[in-house]
C-alpha atoms as a PDB file:
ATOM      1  CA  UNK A   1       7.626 106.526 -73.420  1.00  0.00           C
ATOM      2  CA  UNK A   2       6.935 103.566 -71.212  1.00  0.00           C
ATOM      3  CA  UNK A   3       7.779 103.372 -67.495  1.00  0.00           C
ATOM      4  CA  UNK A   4      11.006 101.929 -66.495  1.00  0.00           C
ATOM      5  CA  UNK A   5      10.665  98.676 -64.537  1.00  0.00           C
ATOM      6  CA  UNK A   6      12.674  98.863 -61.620  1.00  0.00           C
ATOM      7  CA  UNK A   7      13.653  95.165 -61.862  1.00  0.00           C
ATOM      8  CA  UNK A   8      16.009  95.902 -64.303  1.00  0.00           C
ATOM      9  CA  UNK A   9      18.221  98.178 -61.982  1.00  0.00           C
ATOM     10  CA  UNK A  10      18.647  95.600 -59.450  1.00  0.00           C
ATOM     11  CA  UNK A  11      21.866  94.936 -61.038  1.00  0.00           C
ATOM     12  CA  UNK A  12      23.600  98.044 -60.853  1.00  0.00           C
ATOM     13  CA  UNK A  13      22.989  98.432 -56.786  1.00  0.00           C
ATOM     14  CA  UNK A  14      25.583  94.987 -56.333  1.00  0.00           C
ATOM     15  CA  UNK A  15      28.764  94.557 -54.896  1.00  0.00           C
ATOM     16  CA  UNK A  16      30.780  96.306 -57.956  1.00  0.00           C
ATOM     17  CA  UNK A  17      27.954  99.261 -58.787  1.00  0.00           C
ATOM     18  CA  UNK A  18      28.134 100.927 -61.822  1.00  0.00           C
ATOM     19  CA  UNK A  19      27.242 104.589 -62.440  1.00  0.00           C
ATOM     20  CA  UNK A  20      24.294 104.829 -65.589  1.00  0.00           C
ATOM     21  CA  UNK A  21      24.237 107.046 -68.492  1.00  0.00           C
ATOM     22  CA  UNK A  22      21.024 108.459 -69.174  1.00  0.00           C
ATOM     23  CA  UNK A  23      19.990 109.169 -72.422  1.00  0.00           C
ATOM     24  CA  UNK A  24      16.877 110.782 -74.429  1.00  0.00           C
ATOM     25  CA  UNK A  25      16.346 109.780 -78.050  1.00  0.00           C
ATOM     26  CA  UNK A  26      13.647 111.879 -79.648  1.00  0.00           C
ATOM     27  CA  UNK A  27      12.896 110.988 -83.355  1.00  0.00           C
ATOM     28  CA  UNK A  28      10.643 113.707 -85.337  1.00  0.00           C
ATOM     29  CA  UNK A  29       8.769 112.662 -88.222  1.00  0.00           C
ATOM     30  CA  UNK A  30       9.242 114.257 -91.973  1.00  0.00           C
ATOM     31  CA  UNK A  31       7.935 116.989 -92.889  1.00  0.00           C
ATOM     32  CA  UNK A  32       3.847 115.737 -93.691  1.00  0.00           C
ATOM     33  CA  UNK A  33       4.031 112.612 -91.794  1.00  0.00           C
ATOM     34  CA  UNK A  34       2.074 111.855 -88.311  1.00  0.00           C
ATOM     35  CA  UNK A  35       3.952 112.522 -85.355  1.00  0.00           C
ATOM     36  CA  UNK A  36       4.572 108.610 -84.945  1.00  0.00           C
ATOM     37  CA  UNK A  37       5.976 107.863 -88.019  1.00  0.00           C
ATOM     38  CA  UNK A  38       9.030 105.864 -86.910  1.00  0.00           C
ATOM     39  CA  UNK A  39       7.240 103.662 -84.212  1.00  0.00           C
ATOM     40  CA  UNK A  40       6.534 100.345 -84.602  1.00  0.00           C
ATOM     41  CA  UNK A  41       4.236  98.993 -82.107  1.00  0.00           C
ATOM     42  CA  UNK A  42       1.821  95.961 -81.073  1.00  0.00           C
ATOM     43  CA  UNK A  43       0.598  93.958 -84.067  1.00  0.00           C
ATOM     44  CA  UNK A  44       2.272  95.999 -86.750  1.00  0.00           C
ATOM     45  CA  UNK A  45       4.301  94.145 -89.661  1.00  0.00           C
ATOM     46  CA  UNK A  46       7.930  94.834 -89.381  1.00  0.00           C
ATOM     47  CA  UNK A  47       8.726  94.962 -93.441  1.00  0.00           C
ATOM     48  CA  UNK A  48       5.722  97.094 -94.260  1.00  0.00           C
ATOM     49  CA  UNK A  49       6.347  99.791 -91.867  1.00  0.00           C
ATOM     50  CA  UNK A  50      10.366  99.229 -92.654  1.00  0.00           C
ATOM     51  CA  UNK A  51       9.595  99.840 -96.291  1.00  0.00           C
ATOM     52  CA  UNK A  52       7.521 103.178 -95.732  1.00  0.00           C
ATOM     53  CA  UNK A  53      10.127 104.534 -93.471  1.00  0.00           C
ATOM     54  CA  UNK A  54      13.029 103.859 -96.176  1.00  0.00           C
ATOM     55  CA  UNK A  55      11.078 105.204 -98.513  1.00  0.00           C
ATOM     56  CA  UNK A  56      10.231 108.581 -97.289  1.00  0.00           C
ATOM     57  CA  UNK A  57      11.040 111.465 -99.423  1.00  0.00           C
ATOM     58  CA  UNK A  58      11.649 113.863 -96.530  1.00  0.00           C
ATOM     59  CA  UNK A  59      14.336 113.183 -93.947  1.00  0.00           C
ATOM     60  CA  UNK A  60      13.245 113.311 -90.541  1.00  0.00           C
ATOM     61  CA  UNK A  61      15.506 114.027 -87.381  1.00  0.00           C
ATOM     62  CA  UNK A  62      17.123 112.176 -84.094  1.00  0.00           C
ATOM     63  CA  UNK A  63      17.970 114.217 -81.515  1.00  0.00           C
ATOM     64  CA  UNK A  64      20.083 112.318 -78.815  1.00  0.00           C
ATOM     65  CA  UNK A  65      20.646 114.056 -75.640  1.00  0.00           C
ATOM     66  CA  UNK A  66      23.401 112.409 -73.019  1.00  0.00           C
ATOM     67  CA  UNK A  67      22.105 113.481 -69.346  1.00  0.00           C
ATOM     68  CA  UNK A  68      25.145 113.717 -66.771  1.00  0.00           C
ATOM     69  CA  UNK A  69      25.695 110.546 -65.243  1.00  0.00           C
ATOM     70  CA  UNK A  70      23.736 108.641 -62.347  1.00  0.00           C
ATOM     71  CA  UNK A  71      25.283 106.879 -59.192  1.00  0.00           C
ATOM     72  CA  UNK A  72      23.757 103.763 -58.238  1.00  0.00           C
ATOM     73  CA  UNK A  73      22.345 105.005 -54.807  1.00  0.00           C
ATOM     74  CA  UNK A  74      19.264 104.126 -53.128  1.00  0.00           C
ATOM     75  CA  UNK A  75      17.095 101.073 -53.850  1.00  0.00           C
ATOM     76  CA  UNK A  76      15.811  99.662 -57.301  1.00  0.00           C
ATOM     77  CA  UNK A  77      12.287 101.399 -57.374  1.00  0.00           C
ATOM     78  CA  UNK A  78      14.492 104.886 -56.250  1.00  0.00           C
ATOM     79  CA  UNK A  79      16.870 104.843 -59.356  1.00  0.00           C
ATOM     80  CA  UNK A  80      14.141 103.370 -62.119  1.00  0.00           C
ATOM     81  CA  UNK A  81      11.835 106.528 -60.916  1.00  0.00           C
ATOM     82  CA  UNK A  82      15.012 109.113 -60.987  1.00  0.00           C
ATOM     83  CA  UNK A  83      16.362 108.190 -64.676  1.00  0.00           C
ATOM     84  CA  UNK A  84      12.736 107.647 -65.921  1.00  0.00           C
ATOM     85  CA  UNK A  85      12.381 111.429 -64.839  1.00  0.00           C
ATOM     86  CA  UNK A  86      15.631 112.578 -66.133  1.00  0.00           C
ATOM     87  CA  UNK A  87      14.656 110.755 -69.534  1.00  0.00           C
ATOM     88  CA  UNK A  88      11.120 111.903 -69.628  1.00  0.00           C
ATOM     89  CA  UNK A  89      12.149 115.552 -69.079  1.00  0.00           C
ATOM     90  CA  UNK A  90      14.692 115.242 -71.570  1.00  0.00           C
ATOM     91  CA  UNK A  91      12.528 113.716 -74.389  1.00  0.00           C
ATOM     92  CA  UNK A  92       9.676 116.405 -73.703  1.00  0.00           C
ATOM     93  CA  UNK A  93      11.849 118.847 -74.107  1.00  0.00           C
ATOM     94  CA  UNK A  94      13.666 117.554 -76.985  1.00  0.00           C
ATOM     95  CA  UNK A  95      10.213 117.416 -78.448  1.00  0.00           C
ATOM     96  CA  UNK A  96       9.107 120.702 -77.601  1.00  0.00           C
ATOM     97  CA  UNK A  97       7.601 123.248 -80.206  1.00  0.00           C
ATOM     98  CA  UNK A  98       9.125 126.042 -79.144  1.00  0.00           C
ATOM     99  CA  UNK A  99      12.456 123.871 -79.280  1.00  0.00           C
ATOM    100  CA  UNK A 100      14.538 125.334 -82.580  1.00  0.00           C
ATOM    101  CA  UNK A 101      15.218 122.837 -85.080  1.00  0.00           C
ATOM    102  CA  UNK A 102      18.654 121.345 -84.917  1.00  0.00           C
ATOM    103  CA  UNK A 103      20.802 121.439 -88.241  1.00  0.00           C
END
């Protein structure tokens, strides 16, 4: 996971502030695969990578974990650091071992 950048959040902390919605996505590989199976990073080809993913044998799993919601207090660099933690701590633990699978 890459940091948040607190630019971003600027908009939230305006005249009408909105409360955020955190939320962890945690995708697990199939069954055989490397642990990074579904990313798609730096100079990668898009259909390639698309094409091995659809044409896995084995499904692999998406957890998606809704944190409780976040008021828009303190300054920019505050909140980014906050839901980065809240995300962080819900992705490791989404991605845990000792985490049961989810059916």
């Amino acid at each position: 996971m890459l940091p948040f950048k607190p630019t971003l959040f600027a908009a939230f902390l305006g005249p009408s502030p909105a409360w955020l919605q955190p939320v962890s996505v945690a995708w697990t590989a199939p069954k055989g695969e490397p642990a990074a199976f579904y990313g798609w990073w730096g100079d990668m080809a898009l259909a390639p990578h698309l094409a091995s993913v659809l044409a896995a044998r084995a499904p692999g799993g998406v957890t998606v974990t809704f944190h409780p919601p976040v008021p828009p207090e303190g300054d920019r660099k505050a909140l980014a650091s906050r839901l980065e933690g809240t995300v962080r701590a819900g992705l490791e633990a989404d991605l845990s071992p000792s985490r049961p699978p989810v059916s």
